[in-house]
C-alpha atoms as a PDB file:
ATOM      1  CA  UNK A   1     159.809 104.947  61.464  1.00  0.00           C
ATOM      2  CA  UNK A   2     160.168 101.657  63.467  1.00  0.00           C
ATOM      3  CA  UNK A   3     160.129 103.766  66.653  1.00  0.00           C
ATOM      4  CA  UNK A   4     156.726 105.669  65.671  1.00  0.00           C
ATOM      5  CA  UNK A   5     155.460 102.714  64.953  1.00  0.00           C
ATOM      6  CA  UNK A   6     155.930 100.852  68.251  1.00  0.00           C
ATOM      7  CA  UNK A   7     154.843 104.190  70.039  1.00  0.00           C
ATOM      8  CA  UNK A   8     151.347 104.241  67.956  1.00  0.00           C
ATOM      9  CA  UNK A   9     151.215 100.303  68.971  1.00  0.00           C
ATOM     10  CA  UNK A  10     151.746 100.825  72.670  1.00  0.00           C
ATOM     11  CA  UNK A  11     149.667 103.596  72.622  1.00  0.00           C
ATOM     12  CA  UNK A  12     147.080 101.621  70.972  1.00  0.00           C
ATOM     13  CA  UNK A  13     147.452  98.814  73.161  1.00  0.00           C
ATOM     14  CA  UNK A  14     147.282 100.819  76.436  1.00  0.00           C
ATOM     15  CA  UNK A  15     144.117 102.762  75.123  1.00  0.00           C
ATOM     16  CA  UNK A  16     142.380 100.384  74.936  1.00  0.00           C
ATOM     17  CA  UNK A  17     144.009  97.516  77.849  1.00  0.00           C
ATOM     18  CA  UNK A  18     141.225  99.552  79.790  1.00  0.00           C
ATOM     19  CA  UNK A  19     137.874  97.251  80.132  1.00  0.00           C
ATOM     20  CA  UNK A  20     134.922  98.731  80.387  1.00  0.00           C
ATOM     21  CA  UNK A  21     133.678  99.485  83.964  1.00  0.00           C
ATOM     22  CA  UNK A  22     131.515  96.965  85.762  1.00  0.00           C
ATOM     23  CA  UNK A  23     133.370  93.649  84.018  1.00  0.00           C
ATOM     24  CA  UNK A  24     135.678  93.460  87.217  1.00  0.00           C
ATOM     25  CA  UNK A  25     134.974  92.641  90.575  1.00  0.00           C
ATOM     26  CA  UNK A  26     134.932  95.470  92.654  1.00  0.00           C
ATOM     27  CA  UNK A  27     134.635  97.884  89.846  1.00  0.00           C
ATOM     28  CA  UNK A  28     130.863  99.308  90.900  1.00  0.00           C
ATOM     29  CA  UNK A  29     132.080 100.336  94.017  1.00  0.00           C
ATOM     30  CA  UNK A  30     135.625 101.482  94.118  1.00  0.00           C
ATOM     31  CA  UNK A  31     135.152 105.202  93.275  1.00  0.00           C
ATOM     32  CA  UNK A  32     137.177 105.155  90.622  1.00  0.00           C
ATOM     33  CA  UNK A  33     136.968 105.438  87.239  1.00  0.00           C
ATOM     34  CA  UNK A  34     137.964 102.272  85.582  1.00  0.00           C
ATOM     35  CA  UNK A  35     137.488 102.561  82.299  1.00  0.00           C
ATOM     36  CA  UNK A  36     138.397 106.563  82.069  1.00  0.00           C
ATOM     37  CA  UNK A  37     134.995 107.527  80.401  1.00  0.00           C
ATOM     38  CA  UNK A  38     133.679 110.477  82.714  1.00  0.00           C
ATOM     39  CA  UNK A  39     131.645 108.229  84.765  1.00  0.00           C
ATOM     40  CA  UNK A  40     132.055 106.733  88.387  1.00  0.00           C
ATOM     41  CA  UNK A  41     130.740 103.328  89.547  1.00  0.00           C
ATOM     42  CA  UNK A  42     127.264 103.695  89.886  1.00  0.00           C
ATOM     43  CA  UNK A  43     127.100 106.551  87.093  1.00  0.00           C
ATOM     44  CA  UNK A  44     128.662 104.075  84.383  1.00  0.00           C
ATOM     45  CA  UNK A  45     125.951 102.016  82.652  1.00  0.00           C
ATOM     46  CA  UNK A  46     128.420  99.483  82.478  1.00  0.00           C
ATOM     47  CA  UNK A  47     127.387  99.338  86.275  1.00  0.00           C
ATOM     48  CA  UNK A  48     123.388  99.203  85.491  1.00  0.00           C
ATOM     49  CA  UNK A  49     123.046  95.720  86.555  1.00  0.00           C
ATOM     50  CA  UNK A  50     125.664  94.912  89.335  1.00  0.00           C
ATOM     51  CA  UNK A  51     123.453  94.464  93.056  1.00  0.00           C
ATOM     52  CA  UNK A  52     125.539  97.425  94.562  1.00  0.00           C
ATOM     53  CA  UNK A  53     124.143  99.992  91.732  1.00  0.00           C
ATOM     54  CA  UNK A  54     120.521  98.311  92.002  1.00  0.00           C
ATOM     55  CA  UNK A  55     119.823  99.154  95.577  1.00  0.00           C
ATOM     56  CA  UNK A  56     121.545 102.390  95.575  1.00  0.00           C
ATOM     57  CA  UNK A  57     118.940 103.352  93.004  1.00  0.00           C
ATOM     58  CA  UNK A  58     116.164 102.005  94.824  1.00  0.00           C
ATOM     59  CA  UNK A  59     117.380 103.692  97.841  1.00  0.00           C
ATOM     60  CA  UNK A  60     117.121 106.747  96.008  1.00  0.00           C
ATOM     61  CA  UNK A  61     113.772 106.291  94.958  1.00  0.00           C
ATOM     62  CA  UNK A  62     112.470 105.749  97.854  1.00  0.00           C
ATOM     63  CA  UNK A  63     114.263 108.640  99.408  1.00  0.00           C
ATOM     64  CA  UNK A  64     112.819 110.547  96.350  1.00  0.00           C
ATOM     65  CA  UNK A  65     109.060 108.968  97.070  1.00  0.00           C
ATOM     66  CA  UNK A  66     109.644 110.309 100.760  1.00  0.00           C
ATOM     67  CA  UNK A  67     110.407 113.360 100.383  1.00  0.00           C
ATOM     68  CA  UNK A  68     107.571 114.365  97.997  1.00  0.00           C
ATOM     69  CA  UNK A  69     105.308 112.312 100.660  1.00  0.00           C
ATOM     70  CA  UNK A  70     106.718 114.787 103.109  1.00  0.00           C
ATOM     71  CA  UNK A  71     105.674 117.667 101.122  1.00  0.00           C
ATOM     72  CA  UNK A  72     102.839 116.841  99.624  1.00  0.00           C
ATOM     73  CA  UNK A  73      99.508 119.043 101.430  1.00  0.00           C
ATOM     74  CA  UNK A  74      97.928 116.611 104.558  1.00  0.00           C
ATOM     75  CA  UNK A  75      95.475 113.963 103.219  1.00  0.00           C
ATOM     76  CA  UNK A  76      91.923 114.690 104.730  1.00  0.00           C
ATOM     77  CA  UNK A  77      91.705 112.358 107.830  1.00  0.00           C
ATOM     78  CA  UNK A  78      88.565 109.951 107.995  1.00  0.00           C
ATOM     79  CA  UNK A  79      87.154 110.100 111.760  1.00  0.00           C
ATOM     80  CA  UNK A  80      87.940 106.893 113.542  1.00  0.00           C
ATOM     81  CA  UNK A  81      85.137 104.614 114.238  1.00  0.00           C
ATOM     82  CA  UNK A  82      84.072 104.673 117.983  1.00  0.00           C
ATOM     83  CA  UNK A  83      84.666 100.959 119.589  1.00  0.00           C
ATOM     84  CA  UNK A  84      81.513  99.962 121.406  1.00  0.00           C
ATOM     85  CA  UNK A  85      82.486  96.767 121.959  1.00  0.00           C
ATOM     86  CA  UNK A  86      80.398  94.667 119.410  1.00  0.00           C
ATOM     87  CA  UNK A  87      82.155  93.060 116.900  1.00  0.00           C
ATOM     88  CA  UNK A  88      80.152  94.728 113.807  1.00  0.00           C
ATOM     89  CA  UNK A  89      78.849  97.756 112.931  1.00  0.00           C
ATOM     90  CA  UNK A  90      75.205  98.700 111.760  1.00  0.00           C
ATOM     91  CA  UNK A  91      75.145 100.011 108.335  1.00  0.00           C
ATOM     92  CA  UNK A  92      71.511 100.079 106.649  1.00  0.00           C
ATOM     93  CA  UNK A  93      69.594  97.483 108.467  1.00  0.00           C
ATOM     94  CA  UNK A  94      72.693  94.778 108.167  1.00  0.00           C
ATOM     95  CA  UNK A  95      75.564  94.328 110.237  1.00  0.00           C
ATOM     96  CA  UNK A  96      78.814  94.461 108.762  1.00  0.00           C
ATOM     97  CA  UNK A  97      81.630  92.177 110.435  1.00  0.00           C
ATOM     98  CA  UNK A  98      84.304  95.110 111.784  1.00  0.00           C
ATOM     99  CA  UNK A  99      86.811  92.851 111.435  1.00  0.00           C
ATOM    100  CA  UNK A 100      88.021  90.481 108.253  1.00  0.00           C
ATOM    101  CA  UNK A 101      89.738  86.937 107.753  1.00  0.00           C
ATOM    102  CA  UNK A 102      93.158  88.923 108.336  1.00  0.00           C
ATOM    103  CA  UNK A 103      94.957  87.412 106.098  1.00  0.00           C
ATOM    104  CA  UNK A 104      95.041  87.382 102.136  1.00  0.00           C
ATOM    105  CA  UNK A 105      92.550  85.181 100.580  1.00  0.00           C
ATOM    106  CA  UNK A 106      90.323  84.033  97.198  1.00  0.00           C
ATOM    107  CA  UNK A 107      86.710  84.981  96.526  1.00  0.00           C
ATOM    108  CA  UNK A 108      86.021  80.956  96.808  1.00  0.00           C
ATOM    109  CA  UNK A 109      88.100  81.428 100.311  1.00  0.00           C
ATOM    110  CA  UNK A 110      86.193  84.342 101.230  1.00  0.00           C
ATOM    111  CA  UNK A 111      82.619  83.248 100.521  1.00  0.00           C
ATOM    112  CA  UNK A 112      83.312  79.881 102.236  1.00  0.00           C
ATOM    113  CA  UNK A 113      84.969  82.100 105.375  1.00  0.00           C
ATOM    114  CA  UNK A 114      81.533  83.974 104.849  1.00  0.00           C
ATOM    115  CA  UNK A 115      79.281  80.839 105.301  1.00  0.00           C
ATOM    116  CA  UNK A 116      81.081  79.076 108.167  1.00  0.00           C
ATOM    117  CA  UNK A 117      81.524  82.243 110.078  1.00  0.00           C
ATOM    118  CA  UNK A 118      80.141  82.173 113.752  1.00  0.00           C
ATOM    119  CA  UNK A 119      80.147  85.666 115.211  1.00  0.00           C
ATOM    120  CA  UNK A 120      78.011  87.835 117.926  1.00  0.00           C
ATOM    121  CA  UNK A 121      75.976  84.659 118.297  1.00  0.00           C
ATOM    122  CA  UNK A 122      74.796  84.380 114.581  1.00  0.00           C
ATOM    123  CA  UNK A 123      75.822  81.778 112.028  1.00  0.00           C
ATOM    124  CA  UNK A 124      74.356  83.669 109.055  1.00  0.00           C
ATOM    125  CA  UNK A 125      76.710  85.789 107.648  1.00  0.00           C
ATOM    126  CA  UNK A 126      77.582  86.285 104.133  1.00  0.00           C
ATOM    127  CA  UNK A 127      79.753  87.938 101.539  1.00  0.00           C
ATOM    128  CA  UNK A 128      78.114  91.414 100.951  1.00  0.00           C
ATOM    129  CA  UNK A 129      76.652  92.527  97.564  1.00  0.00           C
ATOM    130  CA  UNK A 130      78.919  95.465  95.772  1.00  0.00           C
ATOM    131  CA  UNK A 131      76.251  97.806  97.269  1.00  0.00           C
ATOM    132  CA  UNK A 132      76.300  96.712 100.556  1.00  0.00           C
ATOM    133  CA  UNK A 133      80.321  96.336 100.895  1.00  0.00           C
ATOM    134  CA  UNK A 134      80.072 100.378  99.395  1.00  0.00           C
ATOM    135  CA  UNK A 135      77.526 100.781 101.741  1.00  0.00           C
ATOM    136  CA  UNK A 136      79.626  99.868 104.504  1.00  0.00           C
ATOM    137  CA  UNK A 137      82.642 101.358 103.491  1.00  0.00           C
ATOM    138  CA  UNK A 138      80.917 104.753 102.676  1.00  0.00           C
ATOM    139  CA  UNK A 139      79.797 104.811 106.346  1.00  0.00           C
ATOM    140  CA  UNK A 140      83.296 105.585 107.450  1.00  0.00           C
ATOM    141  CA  UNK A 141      82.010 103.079 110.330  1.00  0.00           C
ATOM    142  CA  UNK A 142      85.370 100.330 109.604  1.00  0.00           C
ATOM    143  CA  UNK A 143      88.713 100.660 110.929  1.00  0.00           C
ATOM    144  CA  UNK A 144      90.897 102.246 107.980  1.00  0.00           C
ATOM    145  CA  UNK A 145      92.875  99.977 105.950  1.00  0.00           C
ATOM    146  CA  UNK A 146      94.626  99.941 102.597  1.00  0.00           C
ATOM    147  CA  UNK A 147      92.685  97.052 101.742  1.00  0.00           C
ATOM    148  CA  UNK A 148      89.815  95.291  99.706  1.00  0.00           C
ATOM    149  CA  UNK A 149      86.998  93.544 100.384  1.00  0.00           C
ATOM    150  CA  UNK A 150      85.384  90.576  98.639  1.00  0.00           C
ATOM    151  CA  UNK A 151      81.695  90.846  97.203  1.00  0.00           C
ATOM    152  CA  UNK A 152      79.593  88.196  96.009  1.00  0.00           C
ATOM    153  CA  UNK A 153      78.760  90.001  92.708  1.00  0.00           C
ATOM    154  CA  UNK A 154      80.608  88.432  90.253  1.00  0.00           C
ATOM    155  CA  UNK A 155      81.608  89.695  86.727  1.00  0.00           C
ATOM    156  CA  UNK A 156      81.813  86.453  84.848  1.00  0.00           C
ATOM    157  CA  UNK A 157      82.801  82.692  86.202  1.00  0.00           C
ATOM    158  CA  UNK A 158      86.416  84.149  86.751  1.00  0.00           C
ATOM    159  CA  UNK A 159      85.894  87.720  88.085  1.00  0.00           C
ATOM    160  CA  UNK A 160      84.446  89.008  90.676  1.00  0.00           C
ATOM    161  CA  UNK A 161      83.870  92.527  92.652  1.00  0.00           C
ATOM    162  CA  UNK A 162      86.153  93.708  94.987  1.00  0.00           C
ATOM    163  CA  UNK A 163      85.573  97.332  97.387  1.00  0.00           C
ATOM    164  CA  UNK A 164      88.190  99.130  98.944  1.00  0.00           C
ATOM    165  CA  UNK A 165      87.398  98.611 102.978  1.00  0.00           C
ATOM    166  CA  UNK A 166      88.135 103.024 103.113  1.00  0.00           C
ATOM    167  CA  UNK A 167      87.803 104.344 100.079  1.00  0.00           C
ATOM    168  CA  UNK A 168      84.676 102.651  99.000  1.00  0.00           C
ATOM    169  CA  UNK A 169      86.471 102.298  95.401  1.00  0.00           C
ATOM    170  CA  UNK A 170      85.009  99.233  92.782  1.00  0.00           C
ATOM    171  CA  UNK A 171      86.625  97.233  90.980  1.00  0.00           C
ATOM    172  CA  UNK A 172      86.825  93.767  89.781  1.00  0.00           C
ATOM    173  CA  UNK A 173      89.594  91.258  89.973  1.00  0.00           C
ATOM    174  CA  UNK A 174      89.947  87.467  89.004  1.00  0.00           C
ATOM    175  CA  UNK A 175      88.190  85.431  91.637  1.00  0.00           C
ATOM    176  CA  UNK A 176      91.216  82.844  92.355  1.00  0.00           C
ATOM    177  CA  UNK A 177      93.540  86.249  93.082  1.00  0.00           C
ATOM    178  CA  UNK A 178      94.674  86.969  97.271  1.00  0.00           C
ATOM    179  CA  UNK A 179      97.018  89.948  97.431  1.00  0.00           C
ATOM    180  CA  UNK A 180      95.283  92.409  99.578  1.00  0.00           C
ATOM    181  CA  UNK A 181      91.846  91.198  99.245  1.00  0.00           C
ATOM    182  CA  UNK A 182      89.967  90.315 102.425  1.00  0.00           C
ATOM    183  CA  UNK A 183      86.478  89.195 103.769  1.00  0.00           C
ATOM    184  CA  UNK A 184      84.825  91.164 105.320  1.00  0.00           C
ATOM    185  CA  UNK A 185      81.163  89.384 106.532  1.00  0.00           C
ATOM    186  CA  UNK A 186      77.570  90.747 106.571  1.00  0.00           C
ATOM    187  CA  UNK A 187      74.241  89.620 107.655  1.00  0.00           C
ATOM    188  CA  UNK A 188      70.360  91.339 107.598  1.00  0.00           C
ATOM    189  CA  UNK A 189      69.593  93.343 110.858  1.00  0.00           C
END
């Protein structure tokens, strides 16, 4: 009896000696596995957290993202807007500046950029209305970007409109907010 006993007590004890996997250095990425459930490294949620098992998944997602890109029908392509040289385009008796600010910036930011810009001889340009900054982006006129534009409308005293420079989209976003917004300048023809 003494003997079954100490058999069922190493058996116990080497059972369960095996931790679970992740809680060892090394364990995430070793291709084995550690704590004999069925699951390798990455596989093992004890592995959900470790850095190796993190960008492995978000390689795979964007490897997933790709490939449905890749097959995915062609997007209809916008005709490029001709370069005459000028540095706006004419879009319903205003011009619209074809460039912006280039960098990410605040509706404050933009309608100060607006007001101290000096361009094509002219120091009075403004931030457009939401009409004319769809105006301008409906005319397929500006250089395609994945960005937004900055319109004087506002929504309240913290939100203002914004325009997407290609798709002409609206929207409205708080006024003190710069990730992708831009301005974009206009003045009466």
């Amino acid at each position: 009896m003494r003997k079954l006993a100490l058999l069922l007590v190493i058996f116990v004890i080497s059972a369960c000696s095996s931790s679970p996997e992740g809680t060892r250095d090394g364990d995430c990425g070793d291709g084995k596995d550690n704590d004999k459930n069925g699951f390798i490294d990455c596989e093992d949620e004890g592995c959900n957290l470790e850095d190796i098992c993190i960008q492995a998944a978000a390689k795979a997602k964007l490897a997933e993202e790709a490939a449905k890109e890749a097959a995915a029908p062609p997007k209809p392509q916008v005709p490029v807007p001709e370069d005459d040289g000028k540095p706006y385009i004419e879009v319903d008796k205003m011009w619209v500046q074809k460039g912006h600010n280039g960098d990410d910036i605040s509706q404050p930011a933009a309608k100060h950029y607006c007001d101290t810009l000096q361009l094509a001889g002219r120091n009075d340009w403004r931030l457009p209305t939401e009409s004319e900054a769809v105006a301008a982006s409906n005319s397929q006129k500006l250089p395609l970007e994945p960005l937004v534009m900055w319109t004087s409308t506002e929504k309240s005293k913290k939100r203002a409109v914004i325009v997407g420079i290609t798709t002409g989209a609206i929207n409205d976003l708080g006024v003190h907010s710069v990730g992708q917004c831009r301005a974009r300048c206009v003045r009466d023809n």
